[in-house]
Protein backbone atom coordinates (compact mmCIF):
# COMPACT_ATOMS: atom_id res chain seq x y z
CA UNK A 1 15.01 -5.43 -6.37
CA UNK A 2 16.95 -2.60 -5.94
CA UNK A 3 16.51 -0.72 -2.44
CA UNK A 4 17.17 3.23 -3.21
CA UNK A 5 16.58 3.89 0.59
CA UNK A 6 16.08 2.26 4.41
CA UNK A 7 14.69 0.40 5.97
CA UNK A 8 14.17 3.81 8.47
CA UNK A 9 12.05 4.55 11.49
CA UNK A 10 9.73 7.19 10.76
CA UNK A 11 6.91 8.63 11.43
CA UNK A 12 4.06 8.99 9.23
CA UNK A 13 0.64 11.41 9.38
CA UNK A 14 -2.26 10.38 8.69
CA UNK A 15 -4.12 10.09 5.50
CA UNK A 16 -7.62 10.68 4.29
CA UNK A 17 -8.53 7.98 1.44
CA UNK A 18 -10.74 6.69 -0.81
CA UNK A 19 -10.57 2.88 -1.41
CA UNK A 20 -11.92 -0.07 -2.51
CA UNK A 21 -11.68 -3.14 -0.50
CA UNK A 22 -11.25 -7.15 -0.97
CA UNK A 23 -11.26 -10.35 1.21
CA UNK A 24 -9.39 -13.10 0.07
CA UNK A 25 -6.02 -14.33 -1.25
CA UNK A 26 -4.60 -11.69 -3.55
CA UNK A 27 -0.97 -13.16 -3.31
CA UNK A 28 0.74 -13.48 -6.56
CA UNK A 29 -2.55 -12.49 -8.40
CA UNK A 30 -2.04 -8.91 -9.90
CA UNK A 31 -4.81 -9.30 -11.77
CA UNK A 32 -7.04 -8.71 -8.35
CA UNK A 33 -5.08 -5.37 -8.28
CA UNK A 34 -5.43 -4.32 -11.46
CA UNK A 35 -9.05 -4.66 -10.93
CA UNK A 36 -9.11 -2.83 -7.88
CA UNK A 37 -7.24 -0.37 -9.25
CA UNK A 38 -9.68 0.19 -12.35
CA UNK A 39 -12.69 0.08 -10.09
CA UNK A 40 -10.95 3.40 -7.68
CA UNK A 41 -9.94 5.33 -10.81
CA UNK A 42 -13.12 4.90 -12.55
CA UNK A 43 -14.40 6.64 -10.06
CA UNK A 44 -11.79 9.01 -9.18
CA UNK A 45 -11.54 10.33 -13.03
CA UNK A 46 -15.48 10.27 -12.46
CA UNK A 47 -15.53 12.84 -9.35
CA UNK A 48 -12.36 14.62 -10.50
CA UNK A 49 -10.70 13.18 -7.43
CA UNK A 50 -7.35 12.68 -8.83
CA UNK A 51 -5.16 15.71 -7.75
CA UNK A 52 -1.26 16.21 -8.28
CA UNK A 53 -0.57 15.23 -4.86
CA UNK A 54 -2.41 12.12 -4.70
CA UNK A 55 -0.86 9.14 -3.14
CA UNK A 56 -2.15 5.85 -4.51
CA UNK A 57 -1.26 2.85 -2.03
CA UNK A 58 -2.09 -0.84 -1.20
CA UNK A 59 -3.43 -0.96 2.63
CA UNK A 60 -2.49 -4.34 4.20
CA UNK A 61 -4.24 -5.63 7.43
CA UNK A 62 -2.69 -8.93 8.45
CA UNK A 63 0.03 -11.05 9.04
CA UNK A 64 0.19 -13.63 5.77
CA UNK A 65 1.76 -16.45 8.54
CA UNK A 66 -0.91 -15.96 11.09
CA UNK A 67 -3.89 -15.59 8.40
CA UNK A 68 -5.79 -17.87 6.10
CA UNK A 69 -4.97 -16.46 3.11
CA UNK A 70 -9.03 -16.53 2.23
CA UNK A 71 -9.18 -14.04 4.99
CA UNK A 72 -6.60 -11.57 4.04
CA UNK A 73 -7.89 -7.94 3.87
CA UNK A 74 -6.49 -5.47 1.25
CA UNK A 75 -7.26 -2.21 0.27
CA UNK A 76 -6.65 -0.21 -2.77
CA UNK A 77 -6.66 3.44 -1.71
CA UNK A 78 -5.79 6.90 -2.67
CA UNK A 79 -5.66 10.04 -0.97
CA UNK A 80 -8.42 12.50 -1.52
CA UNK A 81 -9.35 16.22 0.49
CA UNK A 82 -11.87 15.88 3.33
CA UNK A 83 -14.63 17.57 0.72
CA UNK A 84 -14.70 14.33 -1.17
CA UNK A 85 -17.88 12.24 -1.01
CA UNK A 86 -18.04 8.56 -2.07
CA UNK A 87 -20.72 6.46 -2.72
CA UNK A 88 -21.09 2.12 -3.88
CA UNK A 89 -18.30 0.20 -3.60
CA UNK A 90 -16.11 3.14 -2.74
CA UNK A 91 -15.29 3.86 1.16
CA UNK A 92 -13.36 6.44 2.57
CA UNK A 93 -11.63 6.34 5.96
CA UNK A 94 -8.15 8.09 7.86
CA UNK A 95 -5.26 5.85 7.73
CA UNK A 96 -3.81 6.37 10.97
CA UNK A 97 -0.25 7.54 11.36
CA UNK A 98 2.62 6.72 13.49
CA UNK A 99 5.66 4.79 13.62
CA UNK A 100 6.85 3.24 10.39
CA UNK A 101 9.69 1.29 9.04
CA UNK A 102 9.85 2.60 5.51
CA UNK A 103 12.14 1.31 2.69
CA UNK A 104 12.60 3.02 -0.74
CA UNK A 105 12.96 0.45 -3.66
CA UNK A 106 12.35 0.17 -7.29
CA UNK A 107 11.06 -3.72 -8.29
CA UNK A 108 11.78 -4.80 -11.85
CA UNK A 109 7.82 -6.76 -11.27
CA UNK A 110 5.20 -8.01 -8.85
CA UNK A 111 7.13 -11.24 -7.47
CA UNK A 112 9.97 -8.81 -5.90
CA UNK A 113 6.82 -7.20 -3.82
CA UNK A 114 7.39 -10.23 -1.26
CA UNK A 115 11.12 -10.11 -0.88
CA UNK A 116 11.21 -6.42 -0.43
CA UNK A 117 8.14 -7.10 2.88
CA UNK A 118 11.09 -9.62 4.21
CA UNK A 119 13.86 -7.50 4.09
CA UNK A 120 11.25 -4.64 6.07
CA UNK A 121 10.10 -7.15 8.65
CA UNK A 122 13.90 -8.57 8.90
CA UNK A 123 14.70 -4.85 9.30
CA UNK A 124 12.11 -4.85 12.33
CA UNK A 125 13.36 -8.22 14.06
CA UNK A 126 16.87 -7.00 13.78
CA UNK A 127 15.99 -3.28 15.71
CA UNK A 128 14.00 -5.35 18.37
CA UNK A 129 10.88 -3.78 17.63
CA UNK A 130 7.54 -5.38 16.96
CA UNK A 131 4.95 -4.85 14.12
CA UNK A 132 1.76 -3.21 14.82
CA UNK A 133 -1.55 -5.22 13.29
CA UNK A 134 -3.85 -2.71 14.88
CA UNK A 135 -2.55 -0.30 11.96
CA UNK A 136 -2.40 -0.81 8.04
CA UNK A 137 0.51 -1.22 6.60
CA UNK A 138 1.06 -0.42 2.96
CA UNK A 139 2.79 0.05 -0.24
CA UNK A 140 2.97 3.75 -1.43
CA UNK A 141 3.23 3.70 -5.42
CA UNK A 142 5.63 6.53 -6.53
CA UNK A 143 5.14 5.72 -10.55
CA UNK A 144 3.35 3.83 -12.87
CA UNK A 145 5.47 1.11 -14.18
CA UNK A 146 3.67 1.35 -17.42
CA UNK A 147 4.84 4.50 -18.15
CA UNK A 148 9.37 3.24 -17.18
CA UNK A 149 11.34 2.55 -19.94
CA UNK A 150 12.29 -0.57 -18.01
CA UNK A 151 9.09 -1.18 -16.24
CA UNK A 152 10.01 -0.58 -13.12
CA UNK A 153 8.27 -0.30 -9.92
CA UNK A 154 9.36 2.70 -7.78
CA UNK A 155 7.53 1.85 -4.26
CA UNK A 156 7.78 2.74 -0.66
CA UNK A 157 6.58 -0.29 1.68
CA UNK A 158 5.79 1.44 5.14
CA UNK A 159 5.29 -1.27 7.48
CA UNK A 160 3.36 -0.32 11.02
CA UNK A 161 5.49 -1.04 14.27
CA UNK A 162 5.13 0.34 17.81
């Protein structure tokens, strides 16, 4: 893992997204992602959705050392406009802003996902602040690694702290 920037305080807006949600333990098993994933875009390329601005992200609801990992939430989302309607196993809801620790880093796969959280929530510990589980947290997805030469993952992890 390479961090390209932060761990920073900032403040985030709010976003309007679609997504498609699952209960369970998704850790270390990107083929629940990619699944999710095909599921939203289906129906994004469907409803001509997709936009240049969209922001595709991974919302996060727990703590992984406080939850059973059967009863982890996740949410695969992407922004849409307000106009949008959705329908089946697509939701749409506002992701609340706020205070964020956010850290810039490009991951060379999926099993740097978990050290790049650490260095976040060591980030947090180390500022004396304390993370907020009444907000998602999330991964922002700034390429697709399918299309790097090298396969990398360019992602900003924006973890929710008061």
């Amino acid at each position: 893992m390479k961090i390209i920037n932060g761990p920073e305080l900032k403040e985030r807006t709010e976003k309007n997204v679609a997504y498609v949600s699952y209960v369970g333990n998704y850790v270390g098993k990107p083929e629940i992602f990619r699944g999710l994933f095909e599921k939203l875009f289906g129906w994004a390329f469907q409803n001509q959705a997709m936009r240049p601005d969209t922001e595709i992200l991974s919302a996060y609801y727990d703590d992984p050392e406080k939850t059973l990992p059967d009863d982890m939430k996740l949410e695969i989302c992407m922004t849409i406009p307000d106009d949008i309607a959705v329908g089946g196993e697509i939701g749409k809801k506002v992701l609340p802003g706020g205070k964020y620790v956010v850290m810039r880093a490009e991951m060379s796969g999926p099993d740097e996902y978990g050290p790049g959280w650490e260095k976040v929530v060591e980030w947090v510990s180390q500022h004396d602040l304390s993370i907020d589980l009444s907000r998602a947290s999330y991964e922002i997805y700034l390429n697709n690694p399918e299309e790097h030469p090298d396969k990398i993952h360019i992602v900003d992890i924006c973890l929710a702290v008061r």
